[in-house]
N, C-alpha and C. Protein backbone atom coordinates (compact mmCIF):
# COMPACT_ATOMS: atom_id res chain seq x y z
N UNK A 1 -25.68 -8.05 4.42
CA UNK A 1 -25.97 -7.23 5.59
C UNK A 1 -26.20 -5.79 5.17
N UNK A 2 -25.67 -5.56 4.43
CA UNK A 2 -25.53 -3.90 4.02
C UNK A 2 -26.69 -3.67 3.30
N UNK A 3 -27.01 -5.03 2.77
CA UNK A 3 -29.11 -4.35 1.82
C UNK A 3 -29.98 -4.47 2.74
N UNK A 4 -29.43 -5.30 3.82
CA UNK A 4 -31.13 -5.38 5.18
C UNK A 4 -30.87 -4.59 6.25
N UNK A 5 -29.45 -3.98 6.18
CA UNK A 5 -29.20 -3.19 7.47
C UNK A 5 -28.88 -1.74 7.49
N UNK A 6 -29.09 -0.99 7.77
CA UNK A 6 -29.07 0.45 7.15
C UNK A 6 -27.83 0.66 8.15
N UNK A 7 -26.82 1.93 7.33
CA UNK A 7 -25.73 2.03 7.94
C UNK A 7 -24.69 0.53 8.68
N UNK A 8 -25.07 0.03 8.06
CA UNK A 8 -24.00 -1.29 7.88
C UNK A 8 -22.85 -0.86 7.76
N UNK A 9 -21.47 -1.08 8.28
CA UNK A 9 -20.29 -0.81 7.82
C UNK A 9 -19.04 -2.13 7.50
N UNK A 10 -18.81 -1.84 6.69
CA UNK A 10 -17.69 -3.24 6.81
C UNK A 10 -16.28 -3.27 5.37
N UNK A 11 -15.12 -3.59 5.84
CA UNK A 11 -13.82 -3.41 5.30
C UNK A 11 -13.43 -5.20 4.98
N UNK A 12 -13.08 -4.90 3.79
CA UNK A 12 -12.53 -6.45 3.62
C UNK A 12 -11.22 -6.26 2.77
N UNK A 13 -10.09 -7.07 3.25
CA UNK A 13 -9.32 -7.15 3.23
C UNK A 13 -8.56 -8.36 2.10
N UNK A 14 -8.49 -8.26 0.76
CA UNK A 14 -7.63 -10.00 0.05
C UNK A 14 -6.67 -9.20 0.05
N UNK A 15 -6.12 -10.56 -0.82
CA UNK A 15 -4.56 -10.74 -1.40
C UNK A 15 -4.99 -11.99 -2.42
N UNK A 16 -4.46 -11.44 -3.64
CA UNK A 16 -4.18 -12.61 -4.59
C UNK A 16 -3.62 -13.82 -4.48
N UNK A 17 -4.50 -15.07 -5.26
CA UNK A 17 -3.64 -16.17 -4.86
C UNK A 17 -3.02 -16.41 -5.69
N UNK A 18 -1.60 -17.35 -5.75
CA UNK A 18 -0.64 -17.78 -6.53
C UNK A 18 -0.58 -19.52 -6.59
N UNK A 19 -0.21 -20.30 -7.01
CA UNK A 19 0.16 -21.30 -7.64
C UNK A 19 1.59 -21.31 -7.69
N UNK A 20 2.41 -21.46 -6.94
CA UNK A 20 3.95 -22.14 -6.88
C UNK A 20 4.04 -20.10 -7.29
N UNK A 21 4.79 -19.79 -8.33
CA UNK A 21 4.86 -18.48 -8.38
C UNK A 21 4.35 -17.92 -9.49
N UNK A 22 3.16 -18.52 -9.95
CA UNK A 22 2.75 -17.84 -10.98
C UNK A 22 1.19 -17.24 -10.02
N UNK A 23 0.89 -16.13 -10.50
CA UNK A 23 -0.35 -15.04 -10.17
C UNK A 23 -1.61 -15.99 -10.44
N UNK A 24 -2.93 -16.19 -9.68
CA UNK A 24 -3.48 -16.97 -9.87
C UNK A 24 -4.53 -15.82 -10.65
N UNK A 25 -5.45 -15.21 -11.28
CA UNK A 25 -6.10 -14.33 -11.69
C UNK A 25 -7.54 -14.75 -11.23
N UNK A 26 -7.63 -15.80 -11.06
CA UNK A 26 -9.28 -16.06 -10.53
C UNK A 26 -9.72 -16.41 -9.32
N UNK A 27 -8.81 -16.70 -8.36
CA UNK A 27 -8.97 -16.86 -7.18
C UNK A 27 -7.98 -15.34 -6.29
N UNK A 28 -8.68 -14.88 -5.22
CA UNK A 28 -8.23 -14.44 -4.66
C UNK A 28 -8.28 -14.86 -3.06
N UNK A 29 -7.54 -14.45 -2.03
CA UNK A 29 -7.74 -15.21 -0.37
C UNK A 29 -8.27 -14.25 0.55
N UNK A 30 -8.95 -14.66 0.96
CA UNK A 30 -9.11 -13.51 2.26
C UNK A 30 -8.47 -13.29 3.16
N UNK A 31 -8.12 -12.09 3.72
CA UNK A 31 -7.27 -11.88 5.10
C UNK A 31 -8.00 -11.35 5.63
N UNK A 32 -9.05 -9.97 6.18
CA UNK A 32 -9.52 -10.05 7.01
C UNK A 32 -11.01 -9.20 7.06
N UNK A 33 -11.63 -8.73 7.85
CA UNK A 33 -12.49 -8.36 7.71
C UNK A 33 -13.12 -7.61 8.82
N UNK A 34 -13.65 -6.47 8.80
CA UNK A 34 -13.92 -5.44 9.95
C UNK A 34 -15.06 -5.20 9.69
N UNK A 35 -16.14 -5.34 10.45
CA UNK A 35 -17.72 -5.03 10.54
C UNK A 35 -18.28 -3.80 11.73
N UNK A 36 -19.07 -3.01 12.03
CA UNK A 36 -20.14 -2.08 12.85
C UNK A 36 -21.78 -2.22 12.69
N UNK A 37 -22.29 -1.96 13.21
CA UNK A 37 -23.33 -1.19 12.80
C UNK A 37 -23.81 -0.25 13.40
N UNK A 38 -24.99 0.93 12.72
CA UNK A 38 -24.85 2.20 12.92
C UNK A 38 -25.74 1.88 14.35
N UNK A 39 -26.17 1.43 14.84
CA UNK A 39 -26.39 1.78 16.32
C UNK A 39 -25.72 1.51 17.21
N UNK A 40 -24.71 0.68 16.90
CA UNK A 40 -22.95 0.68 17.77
C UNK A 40 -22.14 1.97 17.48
N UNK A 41 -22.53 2.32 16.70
CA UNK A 41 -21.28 3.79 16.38
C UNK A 41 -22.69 4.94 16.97
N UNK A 42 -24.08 4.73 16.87
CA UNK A 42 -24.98 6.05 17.64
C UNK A 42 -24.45 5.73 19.16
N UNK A 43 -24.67 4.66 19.83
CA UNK A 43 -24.63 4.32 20.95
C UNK A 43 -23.51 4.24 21.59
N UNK A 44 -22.43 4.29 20.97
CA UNK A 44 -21.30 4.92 21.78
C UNK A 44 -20.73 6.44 22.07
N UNK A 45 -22.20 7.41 21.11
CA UNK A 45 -21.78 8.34 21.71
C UNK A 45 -22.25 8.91 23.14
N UNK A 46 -22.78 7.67 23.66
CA UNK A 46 -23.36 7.98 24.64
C UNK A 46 -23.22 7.28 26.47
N UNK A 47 -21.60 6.66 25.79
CA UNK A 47 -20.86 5.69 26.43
C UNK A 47 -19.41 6.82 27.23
N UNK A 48 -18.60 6.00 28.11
CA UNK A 48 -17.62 6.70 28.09
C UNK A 48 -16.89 6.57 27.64
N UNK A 49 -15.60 7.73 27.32
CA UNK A 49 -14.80 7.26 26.69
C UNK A 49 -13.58 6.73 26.48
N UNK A 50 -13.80 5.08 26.85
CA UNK A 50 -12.60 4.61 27.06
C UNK A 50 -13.56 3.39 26.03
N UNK A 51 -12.53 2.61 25.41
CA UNK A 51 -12.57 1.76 24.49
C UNK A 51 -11.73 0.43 24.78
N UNK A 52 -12.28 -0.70 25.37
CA UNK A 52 -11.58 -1.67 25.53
C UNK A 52 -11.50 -3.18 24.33
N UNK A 53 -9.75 -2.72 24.25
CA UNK A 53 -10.14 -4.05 22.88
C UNK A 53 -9.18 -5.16 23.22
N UNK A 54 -9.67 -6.41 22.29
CA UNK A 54 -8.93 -7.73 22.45
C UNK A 54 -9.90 -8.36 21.55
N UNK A 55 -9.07 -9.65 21.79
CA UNK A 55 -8.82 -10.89 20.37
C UNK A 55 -8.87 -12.18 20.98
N UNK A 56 -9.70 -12.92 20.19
CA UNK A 56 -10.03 -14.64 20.57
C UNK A 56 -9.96 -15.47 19.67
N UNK A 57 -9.06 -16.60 19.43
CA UNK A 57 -8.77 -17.17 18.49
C UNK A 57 -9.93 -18.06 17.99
N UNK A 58 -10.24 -18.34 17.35
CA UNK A 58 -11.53 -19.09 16.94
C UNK A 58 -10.91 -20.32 15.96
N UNK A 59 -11.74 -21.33 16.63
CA UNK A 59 -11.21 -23.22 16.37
C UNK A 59 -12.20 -23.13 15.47
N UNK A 60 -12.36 -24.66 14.76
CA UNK A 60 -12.78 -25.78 14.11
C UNK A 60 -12.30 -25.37 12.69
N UNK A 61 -13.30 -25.10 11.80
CA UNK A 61 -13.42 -25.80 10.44
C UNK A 61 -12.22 -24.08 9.97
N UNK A 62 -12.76 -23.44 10.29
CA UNK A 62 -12.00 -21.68 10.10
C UNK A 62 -11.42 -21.27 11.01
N UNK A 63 -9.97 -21.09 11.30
CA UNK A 63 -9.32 -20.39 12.12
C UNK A 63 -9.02 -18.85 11.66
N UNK A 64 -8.46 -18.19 12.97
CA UNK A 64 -8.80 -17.25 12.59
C UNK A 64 -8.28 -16.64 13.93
N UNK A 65 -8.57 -15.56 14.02
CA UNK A 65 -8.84 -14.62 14.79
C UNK A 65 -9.97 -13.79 15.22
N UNK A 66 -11.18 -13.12 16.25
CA UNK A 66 -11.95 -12.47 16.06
C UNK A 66 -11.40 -11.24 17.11
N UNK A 67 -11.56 -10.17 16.23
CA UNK A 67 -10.96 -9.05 17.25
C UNK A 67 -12.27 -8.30 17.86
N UNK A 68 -12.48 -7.46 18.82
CA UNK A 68 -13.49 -6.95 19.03
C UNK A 68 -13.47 -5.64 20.20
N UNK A 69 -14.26 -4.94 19.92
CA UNK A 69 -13.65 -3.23 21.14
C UNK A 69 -15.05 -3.25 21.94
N UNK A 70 -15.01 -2.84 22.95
CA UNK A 70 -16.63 -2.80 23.93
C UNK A 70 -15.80 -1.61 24.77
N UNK A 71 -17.13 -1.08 24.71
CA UNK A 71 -17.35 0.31 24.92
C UNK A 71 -17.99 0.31 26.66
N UNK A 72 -18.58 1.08 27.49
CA UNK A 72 -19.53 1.02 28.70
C UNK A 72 -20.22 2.13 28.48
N UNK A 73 -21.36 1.93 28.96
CA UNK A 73 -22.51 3.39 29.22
C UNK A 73 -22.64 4.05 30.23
N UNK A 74 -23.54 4.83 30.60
CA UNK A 74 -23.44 5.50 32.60
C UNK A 74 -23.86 4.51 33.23
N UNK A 75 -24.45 3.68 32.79
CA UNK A 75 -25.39 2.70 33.52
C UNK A 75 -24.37 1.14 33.45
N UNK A 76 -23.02 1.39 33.32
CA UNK A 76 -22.47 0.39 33.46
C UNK A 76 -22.73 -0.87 32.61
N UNK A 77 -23.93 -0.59 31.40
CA UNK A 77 -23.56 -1.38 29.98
C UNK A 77 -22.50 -2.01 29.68
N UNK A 78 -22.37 -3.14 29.03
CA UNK A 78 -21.20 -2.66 27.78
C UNK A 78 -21.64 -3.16 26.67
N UNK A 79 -21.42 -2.44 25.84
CA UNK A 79 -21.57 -2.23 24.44
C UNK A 79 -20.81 -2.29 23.19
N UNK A 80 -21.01 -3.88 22.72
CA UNK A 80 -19.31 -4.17 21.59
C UNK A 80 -19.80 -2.95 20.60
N UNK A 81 -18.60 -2.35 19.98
CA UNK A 81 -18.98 -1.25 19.18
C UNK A 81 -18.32 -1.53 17.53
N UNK A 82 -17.11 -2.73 17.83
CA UNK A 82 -16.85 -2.73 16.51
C UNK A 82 -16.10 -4.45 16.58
N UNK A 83 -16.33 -5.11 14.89
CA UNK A 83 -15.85 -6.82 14.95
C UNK A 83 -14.53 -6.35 13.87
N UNK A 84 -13.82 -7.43 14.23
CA UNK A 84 -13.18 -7.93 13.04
C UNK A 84 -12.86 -9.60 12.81
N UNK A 85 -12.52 -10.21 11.84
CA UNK A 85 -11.76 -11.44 11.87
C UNK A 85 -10.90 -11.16 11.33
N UNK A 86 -9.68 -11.90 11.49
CA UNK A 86 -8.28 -11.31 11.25
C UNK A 86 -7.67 -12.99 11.01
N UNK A 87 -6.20 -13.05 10.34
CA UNK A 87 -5.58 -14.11 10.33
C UNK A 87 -5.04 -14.16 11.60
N UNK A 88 -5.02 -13.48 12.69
CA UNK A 88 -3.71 -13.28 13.70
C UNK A 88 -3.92 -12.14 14.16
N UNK A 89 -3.10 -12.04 15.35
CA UNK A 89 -2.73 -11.10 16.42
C UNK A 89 -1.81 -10.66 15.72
N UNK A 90 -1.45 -10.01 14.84
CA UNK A 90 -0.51 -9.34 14.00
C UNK A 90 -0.52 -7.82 14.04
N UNK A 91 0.38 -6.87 13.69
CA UNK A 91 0.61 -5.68 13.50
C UNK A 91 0.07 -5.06 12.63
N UNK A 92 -0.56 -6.00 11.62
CA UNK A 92 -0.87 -5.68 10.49
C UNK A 92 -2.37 -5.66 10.68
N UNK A 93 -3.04 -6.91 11.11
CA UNK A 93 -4.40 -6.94 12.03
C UNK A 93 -4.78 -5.90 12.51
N UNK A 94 -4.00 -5.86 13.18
CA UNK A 94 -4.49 -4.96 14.57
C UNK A 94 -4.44 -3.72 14.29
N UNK A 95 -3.61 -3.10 12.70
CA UNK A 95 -3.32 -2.06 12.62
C UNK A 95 -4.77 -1.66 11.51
N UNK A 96 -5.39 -2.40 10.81
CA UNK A 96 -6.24 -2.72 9.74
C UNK A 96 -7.69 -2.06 11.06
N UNK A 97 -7.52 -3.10 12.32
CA UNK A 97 -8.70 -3.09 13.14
C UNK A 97 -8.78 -1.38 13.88
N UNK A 98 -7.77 -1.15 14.19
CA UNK A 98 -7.80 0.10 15.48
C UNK A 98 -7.65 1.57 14.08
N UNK A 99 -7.33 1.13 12.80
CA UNK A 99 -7.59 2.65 11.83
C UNK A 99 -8.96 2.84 11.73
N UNK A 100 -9.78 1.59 11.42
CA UNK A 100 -11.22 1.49 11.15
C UNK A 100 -11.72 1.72 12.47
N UNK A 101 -11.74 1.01 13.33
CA UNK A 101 -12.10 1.87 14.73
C UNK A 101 -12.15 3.38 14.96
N UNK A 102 -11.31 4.05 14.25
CA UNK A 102 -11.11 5.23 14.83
C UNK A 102 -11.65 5.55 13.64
N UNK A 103 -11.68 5.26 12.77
CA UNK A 103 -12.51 6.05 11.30
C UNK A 103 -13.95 6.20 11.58
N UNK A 104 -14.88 4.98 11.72
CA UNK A 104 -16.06 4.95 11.79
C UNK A 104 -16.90 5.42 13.13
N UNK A 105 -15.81 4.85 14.26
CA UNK A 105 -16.60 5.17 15.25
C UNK A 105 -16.00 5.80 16.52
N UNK A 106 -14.80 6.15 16.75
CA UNK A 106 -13.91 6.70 17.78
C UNK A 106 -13.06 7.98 17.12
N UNK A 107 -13.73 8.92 16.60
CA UNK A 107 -12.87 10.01 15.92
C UNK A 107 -12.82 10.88 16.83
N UNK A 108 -13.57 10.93 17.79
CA UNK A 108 -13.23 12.29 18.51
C UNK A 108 -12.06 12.22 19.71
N UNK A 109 -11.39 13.15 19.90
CA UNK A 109 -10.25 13.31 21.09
C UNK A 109 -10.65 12.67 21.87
N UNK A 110 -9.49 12.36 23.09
CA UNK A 110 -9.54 12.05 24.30
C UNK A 110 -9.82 10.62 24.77
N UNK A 111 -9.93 9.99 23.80
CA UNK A 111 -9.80 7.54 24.19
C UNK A 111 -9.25 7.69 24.87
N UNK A 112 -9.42 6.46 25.55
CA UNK A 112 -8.78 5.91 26.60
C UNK A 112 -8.98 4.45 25.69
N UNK A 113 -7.82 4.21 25.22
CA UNK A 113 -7.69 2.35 24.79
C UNK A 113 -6.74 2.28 25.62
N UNK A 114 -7.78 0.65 26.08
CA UNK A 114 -7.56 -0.43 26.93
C UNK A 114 -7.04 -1.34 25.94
N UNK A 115 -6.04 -1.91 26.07
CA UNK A 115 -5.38 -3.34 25.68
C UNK A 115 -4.95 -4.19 26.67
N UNK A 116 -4.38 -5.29 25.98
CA UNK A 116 -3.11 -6.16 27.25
C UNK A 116 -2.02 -5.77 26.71
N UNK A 117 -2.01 -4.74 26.10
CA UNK A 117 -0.56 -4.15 25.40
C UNK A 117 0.52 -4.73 25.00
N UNK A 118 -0.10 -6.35 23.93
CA UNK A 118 0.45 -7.05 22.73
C UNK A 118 0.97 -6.17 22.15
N UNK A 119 2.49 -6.47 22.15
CA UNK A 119 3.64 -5.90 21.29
C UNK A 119 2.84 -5.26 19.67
N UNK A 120 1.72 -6.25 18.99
CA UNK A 120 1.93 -5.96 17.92
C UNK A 120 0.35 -4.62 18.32
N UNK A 121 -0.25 -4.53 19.53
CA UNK A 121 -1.53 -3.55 19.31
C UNK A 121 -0.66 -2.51 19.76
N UNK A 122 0.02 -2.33 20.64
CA UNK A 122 0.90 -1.59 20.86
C UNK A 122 1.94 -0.48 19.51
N UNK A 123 2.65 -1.31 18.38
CA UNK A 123 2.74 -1.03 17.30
C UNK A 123 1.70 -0.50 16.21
N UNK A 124 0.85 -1.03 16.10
CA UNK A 124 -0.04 -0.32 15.50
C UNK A 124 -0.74 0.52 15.55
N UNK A 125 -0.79 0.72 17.30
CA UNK A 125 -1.52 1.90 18.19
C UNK A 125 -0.70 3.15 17.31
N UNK A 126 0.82 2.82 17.24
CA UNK A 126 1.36 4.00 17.56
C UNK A 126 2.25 4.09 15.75
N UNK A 127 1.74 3.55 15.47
CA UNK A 127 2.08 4.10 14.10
C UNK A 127 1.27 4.81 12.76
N UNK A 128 2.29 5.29 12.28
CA UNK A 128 1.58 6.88 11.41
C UNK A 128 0.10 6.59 10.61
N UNK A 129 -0.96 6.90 10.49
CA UNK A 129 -2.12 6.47 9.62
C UNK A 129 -3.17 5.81 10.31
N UNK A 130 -2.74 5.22 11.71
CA UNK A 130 -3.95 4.04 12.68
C UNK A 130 -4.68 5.14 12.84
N UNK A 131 -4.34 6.78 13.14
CA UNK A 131 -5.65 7.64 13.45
C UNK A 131 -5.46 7.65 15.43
N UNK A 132 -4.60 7.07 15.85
CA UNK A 132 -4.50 6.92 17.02
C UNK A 132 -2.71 7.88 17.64
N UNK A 133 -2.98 8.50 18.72
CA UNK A 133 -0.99 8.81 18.93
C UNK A 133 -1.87 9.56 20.34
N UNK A 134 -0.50 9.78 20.98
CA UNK A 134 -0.51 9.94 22.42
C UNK A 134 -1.22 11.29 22.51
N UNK A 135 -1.27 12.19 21.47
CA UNK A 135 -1.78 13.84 21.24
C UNK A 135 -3.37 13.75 21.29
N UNK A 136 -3.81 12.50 21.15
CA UNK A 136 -5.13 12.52 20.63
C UNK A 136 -5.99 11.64 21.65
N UNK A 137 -5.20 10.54 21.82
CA UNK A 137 -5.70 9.77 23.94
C UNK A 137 -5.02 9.22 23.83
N UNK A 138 -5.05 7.82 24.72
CA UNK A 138 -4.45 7.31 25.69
C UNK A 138 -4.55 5.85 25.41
N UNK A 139 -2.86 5.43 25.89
CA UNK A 139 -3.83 3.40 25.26
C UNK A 139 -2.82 3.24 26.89
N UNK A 140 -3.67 2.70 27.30
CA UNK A 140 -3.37 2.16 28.80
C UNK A 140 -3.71 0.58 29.30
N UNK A 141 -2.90 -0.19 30.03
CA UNK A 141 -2.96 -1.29 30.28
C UNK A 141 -3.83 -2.31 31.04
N UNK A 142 -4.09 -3.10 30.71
CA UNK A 142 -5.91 -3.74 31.10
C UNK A 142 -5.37 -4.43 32.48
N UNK A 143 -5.94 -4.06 33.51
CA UNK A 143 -5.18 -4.20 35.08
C UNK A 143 -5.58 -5.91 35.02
N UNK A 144 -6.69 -6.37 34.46
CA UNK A 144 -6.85 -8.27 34.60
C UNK A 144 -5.34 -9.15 34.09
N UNK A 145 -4.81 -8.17 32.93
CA UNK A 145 -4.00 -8.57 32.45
C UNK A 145 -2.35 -8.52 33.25
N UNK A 146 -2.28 -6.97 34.05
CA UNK A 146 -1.03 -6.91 35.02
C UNK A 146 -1.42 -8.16 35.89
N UNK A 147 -2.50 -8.22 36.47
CA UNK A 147 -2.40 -9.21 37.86
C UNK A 147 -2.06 -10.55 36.94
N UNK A 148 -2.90 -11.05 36.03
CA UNK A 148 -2.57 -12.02 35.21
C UNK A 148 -0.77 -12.36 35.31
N UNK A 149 -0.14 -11.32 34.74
CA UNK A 149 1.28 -11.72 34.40
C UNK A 149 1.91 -11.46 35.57
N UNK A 150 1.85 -10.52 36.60
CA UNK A 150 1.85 -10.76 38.00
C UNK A 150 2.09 -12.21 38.71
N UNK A 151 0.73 -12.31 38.57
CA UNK A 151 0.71 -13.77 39.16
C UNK A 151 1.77 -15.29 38.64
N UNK A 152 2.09 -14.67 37.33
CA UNK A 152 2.80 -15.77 36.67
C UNK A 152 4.20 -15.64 37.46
């Protein structure tokens, strides 16, 4: 993608594999992986700014996780602005997904992130290095999701 696509962006994430406990040196595993492209990061500067993100587990042959943030325009667009695949709804995920979010394409003051305010996006929102804290915007709760647990 990055030789046919200009301003391509993308983060990949291993970990070495092992064999019972010895270091495997030639295989390594993947954990996860964060993608953009540069007319998702032009085109959200022209969106408002609130950033709504969430995660869909993805079946068959590869499980996984796919995380993903969508943005809106004046014209009531929406516009995904950034991917990831992830092992999980993890702290660690989510913390990998919302630094790169804010690196490539959400640096300026004043977000508004939307979550369902999963314990672990919640944690990662708010810990040191994500690029995210209450001084800088706002992570506020996705109202489909109150009525959702509401209703339960």
């Amino acid at each position: 993608m990055q030789l046919y696509v200009l301003g391509f962006i993308w983060k990949m994430k291993t970990q070495p594999a092992y064999e019972g406990n010895q270091l495997d040196v030639d295989h390594i595993i993947f954990k996860r992986v964060f993608w953009t492209f540069k007319s998702c990061i032009d085109g959200f500067k022209f969106c408002k700014p609130v950033v709504r993100v969430d995660g869909t587990f993805l079946y068959g042959k590869y499980r996984g996780t796919l995380l993903v943030a969508v943005a809106q325009d004046g014209r009531n667009n929406i516009l995904p602005i950034v991917f990831a695949i992830v092992e999980g709804e993890t702290t660690e995920a989510w913390f990998f997904f919302l630094r790169n979010l804010r690196r490539y394409v959400t640096p300026q003051e004043g977000i508004c992130l939307i979550s369902n305010r999963h314990e672990s996006i919640k944690s990662a929102y708010s810990r040191e290095g994500s690029g995210w804290n209450n001084n800088n915007s706002m992570h506020v709760y996705c109202i489909r999701h109150i009525a959702q647990n509401f209703m339960r």
